[in-house]
Protein backbone atom coordinates (compact mmCIF):
# COMPACT_ATOMS: atom_id res chain seq x y z
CA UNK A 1 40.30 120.06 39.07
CA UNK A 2 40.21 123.71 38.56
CA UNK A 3 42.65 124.99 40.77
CA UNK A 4 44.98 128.21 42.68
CA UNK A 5 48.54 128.01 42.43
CA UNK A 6 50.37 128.67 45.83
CA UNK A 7 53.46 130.11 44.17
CA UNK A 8 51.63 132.44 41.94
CA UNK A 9 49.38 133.66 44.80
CA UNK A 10 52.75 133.85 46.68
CA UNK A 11 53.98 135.67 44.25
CA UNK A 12 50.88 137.99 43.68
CA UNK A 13 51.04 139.22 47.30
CA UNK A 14 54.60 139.73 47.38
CA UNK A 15 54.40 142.02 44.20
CA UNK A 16 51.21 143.84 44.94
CA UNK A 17 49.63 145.27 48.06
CA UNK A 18 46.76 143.02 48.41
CA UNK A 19 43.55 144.43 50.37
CA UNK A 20 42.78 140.49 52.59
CA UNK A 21 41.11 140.83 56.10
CA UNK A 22 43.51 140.65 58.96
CA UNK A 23 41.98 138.51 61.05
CA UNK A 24 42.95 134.93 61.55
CA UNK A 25 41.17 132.73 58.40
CA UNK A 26 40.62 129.52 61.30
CA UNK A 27 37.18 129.01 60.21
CA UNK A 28 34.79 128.98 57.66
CA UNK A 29 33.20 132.36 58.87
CA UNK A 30 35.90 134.21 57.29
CA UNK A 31 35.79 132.02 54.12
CA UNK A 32 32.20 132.45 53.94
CA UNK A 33 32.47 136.38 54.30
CA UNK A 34 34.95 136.40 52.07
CA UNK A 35 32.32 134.99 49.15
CA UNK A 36 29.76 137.18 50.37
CA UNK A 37 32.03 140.17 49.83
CA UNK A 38 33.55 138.61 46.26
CA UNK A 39 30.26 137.15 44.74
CA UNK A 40 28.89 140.62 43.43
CA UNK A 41 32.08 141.84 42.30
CA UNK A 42 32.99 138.49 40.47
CA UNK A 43 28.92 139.04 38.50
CA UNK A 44 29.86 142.25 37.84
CA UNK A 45 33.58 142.04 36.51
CA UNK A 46 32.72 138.85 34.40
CA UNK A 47 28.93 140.13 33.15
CA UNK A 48 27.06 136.87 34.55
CA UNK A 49 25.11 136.10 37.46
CA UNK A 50 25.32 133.16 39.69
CA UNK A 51 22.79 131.06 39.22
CA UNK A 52 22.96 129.06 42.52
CA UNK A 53 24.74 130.06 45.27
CA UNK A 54 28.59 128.94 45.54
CA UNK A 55 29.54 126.32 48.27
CA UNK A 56 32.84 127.01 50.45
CA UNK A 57 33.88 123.92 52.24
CA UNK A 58 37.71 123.93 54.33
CA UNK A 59 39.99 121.20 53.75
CA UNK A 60 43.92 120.20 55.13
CA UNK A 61 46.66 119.47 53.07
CA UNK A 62 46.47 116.08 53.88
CA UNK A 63 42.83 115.80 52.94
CA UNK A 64 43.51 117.84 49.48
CA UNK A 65 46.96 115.15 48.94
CA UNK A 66 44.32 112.22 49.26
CA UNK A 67 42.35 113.95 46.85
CA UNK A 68 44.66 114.64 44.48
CA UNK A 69 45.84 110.85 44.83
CA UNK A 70 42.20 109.79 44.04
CA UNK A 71 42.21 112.23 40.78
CA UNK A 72 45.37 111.15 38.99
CA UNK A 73 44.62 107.40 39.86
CA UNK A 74 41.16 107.55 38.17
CA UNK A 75 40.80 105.47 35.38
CA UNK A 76 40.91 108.35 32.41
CA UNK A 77 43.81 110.20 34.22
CA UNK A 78 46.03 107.45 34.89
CA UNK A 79 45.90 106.31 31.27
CA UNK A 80 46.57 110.27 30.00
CA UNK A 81 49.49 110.18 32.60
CA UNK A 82 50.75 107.06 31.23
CA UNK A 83 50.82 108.29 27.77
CA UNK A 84 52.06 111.66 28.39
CA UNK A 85 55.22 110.60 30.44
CA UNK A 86 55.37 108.23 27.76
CA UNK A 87 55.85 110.87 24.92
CA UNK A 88 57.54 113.33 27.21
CA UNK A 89 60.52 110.75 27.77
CA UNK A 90 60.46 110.36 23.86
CA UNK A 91 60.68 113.62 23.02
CA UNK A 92 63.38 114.12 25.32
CA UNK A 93 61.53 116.11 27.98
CA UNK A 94 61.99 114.09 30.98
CA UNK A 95 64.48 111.16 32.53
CA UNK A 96 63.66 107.75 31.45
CA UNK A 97 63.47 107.18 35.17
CA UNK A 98 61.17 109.92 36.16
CA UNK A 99 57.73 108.59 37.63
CA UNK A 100 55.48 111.36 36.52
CA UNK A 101 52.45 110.44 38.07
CA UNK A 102 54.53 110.88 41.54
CA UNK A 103 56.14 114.15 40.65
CA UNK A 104 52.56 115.58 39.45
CA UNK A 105 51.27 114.29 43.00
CA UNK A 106 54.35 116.05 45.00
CA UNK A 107 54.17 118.86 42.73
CA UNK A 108 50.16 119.50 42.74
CA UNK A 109 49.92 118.72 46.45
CA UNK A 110 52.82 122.10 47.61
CA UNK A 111 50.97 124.26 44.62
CA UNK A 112 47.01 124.04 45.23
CA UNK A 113 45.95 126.78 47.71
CA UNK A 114 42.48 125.83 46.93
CA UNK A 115 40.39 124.42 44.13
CA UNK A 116 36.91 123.87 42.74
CA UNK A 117 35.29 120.37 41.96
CA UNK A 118 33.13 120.33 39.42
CA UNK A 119 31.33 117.06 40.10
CA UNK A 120 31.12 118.35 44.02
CA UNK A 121 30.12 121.96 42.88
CA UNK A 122 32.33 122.96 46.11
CA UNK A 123 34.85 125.69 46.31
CA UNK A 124 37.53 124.43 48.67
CA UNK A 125 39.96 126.69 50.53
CA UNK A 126 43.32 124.89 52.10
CA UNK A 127 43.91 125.19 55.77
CA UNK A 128 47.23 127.32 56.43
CA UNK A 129 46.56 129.39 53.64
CA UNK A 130 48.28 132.72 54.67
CA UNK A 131 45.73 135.26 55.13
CA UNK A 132 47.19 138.23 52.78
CA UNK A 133 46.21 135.84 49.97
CA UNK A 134 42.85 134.39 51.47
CA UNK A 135 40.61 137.09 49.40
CA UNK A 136 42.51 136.01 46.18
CA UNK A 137 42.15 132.76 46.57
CA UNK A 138 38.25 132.99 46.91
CA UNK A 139 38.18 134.95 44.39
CA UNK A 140 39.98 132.48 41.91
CA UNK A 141 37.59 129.86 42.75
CA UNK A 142 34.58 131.46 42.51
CA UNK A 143 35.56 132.19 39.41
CA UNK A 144 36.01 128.29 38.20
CA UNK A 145 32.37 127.90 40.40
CA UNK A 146 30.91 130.58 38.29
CA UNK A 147 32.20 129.48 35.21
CA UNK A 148 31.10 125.47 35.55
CA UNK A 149 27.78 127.04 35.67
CA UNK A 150 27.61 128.43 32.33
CA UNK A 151 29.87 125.33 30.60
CA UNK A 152 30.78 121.91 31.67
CA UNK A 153 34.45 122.14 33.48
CA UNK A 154 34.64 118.82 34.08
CA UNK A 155 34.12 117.37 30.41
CA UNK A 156 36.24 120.45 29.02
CA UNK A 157 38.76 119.67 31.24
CA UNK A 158 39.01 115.54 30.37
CA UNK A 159 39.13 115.57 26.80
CA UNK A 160 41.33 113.33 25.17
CA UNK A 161 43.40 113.31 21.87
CA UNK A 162 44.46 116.49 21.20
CA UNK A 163 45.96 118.06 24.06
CA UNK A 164 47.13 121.42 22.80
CA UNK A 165 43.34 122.28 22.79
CA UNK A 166 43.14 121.08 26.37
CA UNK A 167 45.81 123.02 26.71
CA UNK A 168 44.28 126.27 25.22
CA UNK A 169 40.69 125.94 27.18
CA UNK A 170 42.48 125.44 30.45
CA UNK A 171 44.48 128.44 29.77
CA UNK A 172 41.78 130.49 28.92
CA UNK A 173 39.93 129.40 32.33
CA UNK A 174 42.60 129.48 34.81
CA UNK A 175 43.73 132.66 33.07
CA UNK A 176 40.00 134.46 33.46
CA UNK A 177 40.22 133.13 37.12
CA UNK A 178 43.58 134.40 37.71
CA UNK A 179 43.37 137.83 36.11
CA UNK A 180 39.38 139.08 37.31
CA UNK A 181 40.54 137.58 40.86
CA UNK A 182 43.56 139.89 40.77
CA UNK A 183 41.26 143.18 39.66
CA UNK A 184 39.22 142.31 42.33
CA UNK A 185 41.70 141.84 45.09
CA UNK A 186 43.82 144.28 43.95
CA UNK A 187 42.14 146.79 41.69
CA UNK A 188 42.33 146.74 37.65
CA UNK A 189 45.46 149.00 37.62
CA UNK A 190 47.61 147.11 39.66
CA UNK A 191 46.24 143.53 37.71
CA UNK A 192 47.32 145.34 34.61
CA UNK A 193 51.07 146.31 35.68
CA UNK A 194 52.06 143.81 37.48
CA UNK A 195 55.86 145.05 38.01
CA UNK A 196 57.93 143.11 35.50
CA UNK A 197 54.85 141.62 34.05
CA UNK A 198 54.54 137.85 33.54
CA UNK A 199 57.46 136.68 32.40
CA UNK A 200 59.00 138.21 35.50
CA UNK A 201 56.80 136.54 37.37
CA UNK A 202 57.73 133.31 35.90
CA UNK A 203 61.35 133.67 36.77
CA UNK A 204 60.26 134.96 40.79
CA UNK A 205 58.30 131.89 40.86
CA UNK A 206 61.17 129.31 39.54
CA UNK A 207 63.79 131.21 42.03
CA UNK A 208 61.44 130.26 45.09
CA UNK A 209 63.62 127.04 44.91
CA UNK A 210 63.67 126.66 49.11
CA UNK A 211 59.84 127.61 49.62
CA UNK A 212 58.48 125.34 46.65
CA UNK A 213 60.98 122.00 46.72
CA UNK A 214 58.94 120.03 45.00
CA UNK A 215 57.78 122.21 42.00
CA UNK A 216 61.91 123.38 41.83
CA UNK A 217 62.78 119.74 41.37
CA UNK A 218 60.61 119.53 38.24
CA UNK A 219 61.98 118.97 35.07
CA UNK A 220 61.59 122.54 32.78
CA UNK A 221 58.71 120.93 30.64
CA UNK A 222 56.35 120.15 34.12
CA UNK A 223 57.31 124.07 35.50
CA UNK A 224 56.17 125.57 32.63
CA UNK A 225 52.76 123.57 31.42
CA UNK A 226 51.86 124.46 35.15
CA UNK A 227 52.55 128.05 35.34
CA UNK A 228 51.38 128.32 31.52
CA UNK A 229 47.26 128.25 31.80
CA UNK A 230 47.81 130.52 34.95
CA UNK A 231 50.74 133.20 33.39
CA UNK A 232 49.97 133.33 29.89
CA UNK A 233 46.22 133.02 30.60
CA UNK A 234 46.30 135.85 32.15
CA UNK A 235 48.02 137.49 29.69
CA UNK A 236 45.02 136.25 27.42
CA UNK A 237 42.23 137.45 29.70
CA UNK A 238 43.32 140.58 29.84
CA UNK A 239 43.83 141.08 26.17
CA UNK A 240 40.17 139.38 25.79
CA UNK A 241 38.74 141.72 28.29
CA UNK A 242 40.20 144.83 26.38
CA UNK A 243 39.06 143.64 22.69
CA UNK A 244 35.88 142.02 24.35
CA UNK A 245 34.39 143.90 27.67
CA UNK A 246 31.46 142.34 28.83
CA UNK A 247 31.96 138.77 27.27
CA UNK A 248 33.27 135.69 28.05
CA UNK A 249 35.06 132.83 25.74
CA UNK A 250 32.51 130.27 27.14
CA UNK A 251 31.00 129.52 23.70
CA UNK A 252 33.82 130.02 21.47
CA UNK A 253 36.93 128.81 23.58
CA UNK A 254 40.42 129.21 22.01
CA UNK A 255 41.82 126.13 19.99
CA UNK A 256 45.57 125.81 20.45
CA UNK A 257 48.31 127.41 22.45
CA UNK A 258 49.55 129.70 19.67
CA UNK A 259 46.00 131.62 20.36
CA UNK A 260 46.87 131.66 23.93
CA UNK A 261 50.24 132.86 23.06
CA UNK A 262 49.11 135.36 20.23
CA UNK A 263 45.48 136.59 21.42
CA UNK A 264 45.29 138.46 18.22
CA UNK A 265 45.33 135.27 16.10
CA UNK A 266 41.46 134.57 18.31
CA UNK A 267 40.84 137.55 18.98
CA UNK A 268 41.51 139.00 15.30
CA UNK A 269 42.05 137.30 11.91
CA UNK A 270 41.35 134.07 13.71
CA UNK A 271 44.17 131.40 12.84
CA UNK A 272 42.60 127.89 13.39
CA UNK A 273 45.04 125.15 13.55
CA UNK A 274 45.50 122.64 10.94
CA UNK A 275 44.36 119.11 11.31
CA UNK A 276 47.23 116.43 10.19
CA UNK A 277 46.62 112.72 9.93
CA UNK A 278 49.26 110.40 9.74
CA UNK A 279 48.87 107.58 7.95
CA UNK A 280 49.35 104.27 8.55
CA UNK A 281 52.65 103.16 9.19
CA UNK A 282 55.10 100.51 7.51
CA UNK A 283 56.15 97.95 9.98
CA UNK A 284 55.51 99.78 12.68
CA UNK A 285 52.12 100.02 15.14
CA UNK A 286 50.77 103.15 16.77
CA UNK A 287 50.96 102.94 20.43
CA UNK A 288 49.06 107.17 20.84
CA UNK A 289 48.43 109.77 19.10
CA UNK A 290 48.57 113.13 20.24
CA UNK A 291 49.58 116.95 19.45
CA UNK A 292 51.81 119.23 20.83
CA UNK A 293 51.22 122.63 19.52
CA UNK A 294 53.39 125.43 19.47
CA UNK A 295 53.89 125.79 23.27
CA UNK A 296 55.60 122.75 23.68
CA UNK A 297 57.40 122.73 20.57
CA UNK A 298 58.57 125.90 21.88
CA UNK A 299 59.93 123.82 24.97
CA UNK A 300 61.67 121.24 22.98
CA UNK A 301 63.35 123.15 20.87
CA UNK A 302 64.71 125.11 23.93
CA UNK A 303 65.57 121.96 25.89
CA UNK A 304 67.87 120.69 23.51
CA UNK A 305 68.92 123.84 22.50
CA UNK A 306 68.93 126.35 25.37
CA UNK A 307 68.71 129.19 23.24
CA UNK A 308 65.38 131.03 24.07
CA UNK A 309 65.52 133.40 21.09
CA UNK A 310 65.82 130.31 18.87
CA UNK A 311 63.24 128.15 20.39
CA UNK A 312 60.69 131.17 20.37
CA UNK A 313 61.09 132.15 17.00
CA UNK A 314 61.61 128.98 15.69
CA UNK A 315 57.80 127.84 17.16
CA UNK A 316 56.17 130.84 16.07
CA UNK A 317 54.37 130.03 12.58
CA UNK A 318 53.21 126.95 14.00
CA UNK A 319 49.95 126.09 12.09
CA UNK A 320 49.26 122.16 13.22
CA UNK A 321 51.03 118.70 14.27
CA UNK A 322 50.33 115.46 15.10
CA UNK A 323 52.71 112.70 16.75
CA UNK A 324 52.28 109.16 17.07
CA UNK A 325 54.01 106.90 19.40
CA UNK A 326 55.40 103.95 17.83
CA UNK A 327 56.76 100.04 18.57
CA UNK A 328 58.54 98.23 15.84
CA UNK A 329 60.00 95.06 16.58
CA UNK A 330 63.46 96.93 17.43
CA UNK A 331 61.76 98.75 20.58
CA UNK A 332 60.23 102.40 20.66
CA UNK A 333 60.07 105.26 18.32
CA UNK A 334 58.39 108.72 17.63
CA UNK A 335 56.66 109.98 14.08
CA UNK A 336 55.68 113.34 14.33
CA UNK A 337 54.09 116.13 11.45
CA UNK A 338 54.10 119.79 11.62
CA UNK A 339 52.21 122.42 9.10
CA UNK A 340 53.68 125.79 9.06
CA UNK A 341 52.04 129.14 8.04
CA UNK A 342 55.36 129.53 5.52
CA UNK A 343 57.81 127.77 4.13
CA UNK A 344 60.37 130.27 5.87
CA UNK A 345 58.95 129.24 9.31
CA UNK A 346 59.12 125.35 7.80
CA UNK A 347 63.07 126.13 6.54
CA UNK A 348 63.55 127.72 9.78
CA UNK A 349 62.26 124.68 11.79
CA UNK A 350 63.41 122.23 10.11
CA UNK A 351 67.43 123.79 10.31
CA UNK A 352 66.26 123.80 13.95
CA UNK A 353 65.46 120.58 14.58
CA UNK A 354 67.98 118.65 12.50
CA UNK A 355 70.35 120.75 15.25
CA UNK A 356 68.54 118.88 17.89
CA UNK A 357 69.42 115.55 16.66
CA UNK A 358 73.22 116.09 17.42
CA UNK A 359 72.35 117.81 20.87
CA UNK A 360 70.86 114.97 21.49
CA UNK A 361 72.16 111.80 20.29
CA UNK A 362 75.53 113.25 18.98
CA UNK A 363 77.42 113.41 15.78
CA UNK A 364 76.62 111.92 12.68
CA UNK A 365 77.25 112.01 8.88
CA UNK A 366 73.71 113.08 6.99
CA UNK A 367 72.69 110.50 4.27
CA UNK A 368 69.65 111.12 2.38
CA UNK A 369 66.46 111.16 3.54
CA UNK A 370 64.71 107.68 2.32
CA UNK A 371 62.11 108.11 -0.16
CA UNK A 372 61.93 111.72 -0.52
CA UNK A 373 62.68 111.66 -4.09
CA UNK A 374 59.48 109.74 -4.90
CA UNK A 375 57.00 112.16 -3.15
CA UNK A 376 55.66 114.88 -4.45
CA UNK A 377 56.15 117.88 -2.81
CA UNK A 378 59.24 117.37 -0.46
CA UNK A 379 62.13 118.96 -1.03
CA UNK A 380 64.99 118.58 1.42
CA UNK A 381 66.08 116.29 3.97
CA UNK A 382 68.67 114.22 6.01
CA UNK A 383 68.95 110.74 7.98
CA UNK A 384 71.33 109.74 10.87
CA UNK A 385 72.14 106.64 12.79
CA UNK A 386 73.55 108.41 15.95
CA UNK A 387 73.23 107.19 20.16
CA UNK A 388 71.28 103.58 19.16
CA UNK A 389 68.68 105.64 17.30
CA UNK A 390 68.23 105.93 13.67
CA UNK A 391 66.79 109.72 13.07
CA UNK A 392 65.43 111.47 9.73
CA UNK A 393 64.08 114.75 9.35
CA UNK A 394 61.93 116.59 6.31
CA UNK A 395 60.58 119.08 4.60
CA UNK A 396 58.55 119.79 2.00
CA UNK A 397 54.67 120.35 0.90
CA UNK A 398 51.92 118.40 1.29
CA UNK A 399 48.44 119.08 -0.21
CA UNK A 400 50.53 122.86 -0.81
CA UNK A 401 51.27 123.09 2.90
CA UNK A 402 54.76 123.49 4.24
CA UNK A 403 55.68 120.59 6.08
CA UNK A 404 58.43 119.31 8.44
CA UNK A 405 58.43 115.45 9.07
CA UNK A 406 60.68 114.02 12.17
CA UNK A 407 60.82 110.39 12.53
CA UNK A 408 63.43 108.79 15.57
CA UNK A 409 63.38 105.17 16.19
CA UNK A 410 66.03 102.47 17.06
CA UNK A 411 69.13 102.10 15.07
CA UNK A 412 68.98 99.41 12.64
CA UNK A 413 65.19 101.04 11.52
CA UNK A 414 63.96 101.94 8.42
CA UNK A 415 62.96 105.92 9.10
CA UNK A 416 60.93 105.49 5.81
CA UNK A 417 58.11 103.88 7.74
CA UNK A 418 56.01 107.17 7.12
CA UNK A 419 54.27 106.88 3.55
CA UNK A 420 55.02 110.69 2.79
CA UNK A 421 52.42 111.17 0.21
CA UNK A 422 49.95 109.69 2.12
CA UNK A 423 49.72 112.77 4.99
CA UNK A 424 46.41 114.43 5.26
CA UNK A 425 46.54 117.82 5.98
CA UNK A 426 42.99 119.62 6.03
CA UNK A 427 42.26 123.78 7.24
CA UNK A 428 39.98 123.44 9.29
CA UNK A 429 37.36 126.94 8.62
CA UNK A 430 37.04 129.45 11.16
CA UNK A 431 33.59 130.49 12.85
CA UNK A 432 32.86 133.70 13.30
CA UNK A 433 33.19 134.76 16.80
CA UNK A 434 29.54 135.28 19.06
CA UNK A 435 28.30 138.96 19.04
């Protein structure tokens, strides 16, 4: 589902004047008008026509909650949702307790003022909608109709295995939705001052605790992977539309979040991410496999540490990862592999995320990482049995790439169940962006 966020259209009107029809939106007459008056603008903002005309359909909350309910019970979802509250808890993100499928339900069902299906090819608009933010709303989705003609939203949007990426492409939609919807409901000025810019709009949104319950209650890491592909896409549009006028990311879409967070790493000297492979295991299965990327390391490291200065510096210089999900016969564990662009941003990570192990699990003495004198390349590191977990963190080189290994698993575990030598790290080389 490509969707509108009620709290950032909330938002939106409350910052900037926006130019909506008065008149009562209580059928789809208005809607309809509304796409009549958009559609042209939208083909001329964006550079491509439609090439069938966009269907507008109304639907009630109750209508879009069932729908919602049918999306994230579908086969491919549920089994993503399983996995991700899965690593979430394990990283520390979320309560052990916390049902996320429920929460994304609650959450998604107060937030969508409308949506587009791409296996319907409808634009739906959600009755109640207030009417200052009707125009922007169409807009949005028009957008997501517009683009699903040109690329496949659906398959884009259910890819599986490496979610950063996900991550990136929906960030680089939802972002070209949000910001061309706001120059054409509000006028490219205003879209490109918002007052406060983003971030401030990040913090209005979180302090609408009464009018949004539901996305309040969240736990930091669901907020912020909600309001990312809308905030910081933006941020990306508009920095793609400057460097880019007239073209769209359709064919080359962005790769990771650090390109959504640093446009000029895409939109410049283009800074692919690094592919890691873990290799097998000692005594110990592989339940997923998965990658974070620098966003959410970003929001780990500021979980555990609350220090926003740290946790944004310390991500930055991201280059790759990988985790894996583990089972040993003791119960549940986490292996997880980062590449850095420097061995300053690997010294600086690493520092950081030994710190997280006492946040977390409290404090231990540091014995020596096990088996780091025997591979090549690896330099420094430390093991602690701490809280029923046994946790080892290190760093080094691998195939002349700064590393940072973190392995947490129960107590009584060997934390040497990652062969160190064995890590493939490979550059993946960068294509040269469409004239």
């Amino acid at each position: 589902m490509a969707g509108m966020s009620r709290s950032v259209m909330a938002l939106v009107a409350g910052l900037v004047p926006l130019s909506a029809c008065r008149e009562k939106p209580s059928d789809l007459s208005v809607y309809e008008a509304k796409v009549a008056d958009a559609v042209p603008k939208i083909e001329a903002g964006i550079g491509l026509p439609f090439k069938s005309p966009p269907k507008i359909e109304v639907r009630s909350k109750e209508e879009v909650r069932q729908y919602l309910e049918r999306q994230l019970k579908d086969s491919l979802a549920r089994e993503q949702i399983i996995s991700q509250e899965a690593a979430l808890k394990r990283f520390g993100l979320i309560a052990q307790d916390l049902d996320l499928q429920k929460l994304l339900i609650d959450v998604l069902a107060e937030q969508v003022g409308g949506y587009y299906d791409p296996r319907a090819k409808v634009l739906y608009v959600i009755e109640g909608t207030p009417e200052e933010a009707v125009g922007l709303t169409v807009a949005h989705e028009l957008i997501h109709a517009l683009q699903d003609q040109y690329l496949n939203l659906d398959s884009v949007m259910r890819a599986v295995g490496d979610d950063d990426r996900t991550v990136a492409a929906q960030a680089a939609l939802e972002g070209q939705a949000t910001y061309e919807g706001l120059r054409i409901s509000v006028g490219p000025e205003m879209a490109d001052n918002l007052p406060g810019g983003w971030d401030r709009a990040r913090q209005l949104i979180r302090e609408e605790k009464a009018r949004w319950p539901a996305f309040a209650s969240a736990p930091l890491i669901v907020q912020e992977m909600l309001l990312f592909p809308y905030l910081s896409g933006a941020e990306f549009a508009r920095a793609f539309r400057a460097r880019r006028p007239g073209k769209t990311p359709y064919d080359d879409m962005p790769t990771s979040s650090e390109q959504i967070l640093h446009p000029s790493l895409y939109l410049g000297a283009r800074d692919e991410p690094t592919t890691v492979t873990l290799p097998p295991l000692r005594g110990a299965t592989t339940a997923h496999e998965n990658t974070l990327g620098e966003f959410a390391t970003r929001l780990f490291l500021y979980e555990h540490l609350r220090d926003p200065q740290g946790a944004t510096s310390g991500a930055t210089g991201w280059d790759g990862d990988r985790f894996a999900l583990v089972r040993s016969g003791r119960g549940e564990g986490l292996v997880w592999v980062s590449v850095w662009d420097s061995a300053i941003d690997s010294g600086d990570f690493f520092n950081l995320l030994d710190r997280t192990i006492d946040r977390r699990y409290g404090p231990s003495v540091a014995r020596p990482y096990p088996g780091l004198a025997s591979a090549k390349g690896m330099t420094n590191g430390r093991a602690y049995t701490s809280g029923g977990r046994s946790v080892g963190v290190a760093t080094g080189e691998v195939s002349g790439r700064p590393v940072v290994v973190y392995v947490d698993l129960p107590a009584g575990d060997d934390i040497g169940i990652v062969d160190l030598a064995r890590i493939g790290i490979r550059e993946n080389p960068v294509a040269s962006p469409p004239s």
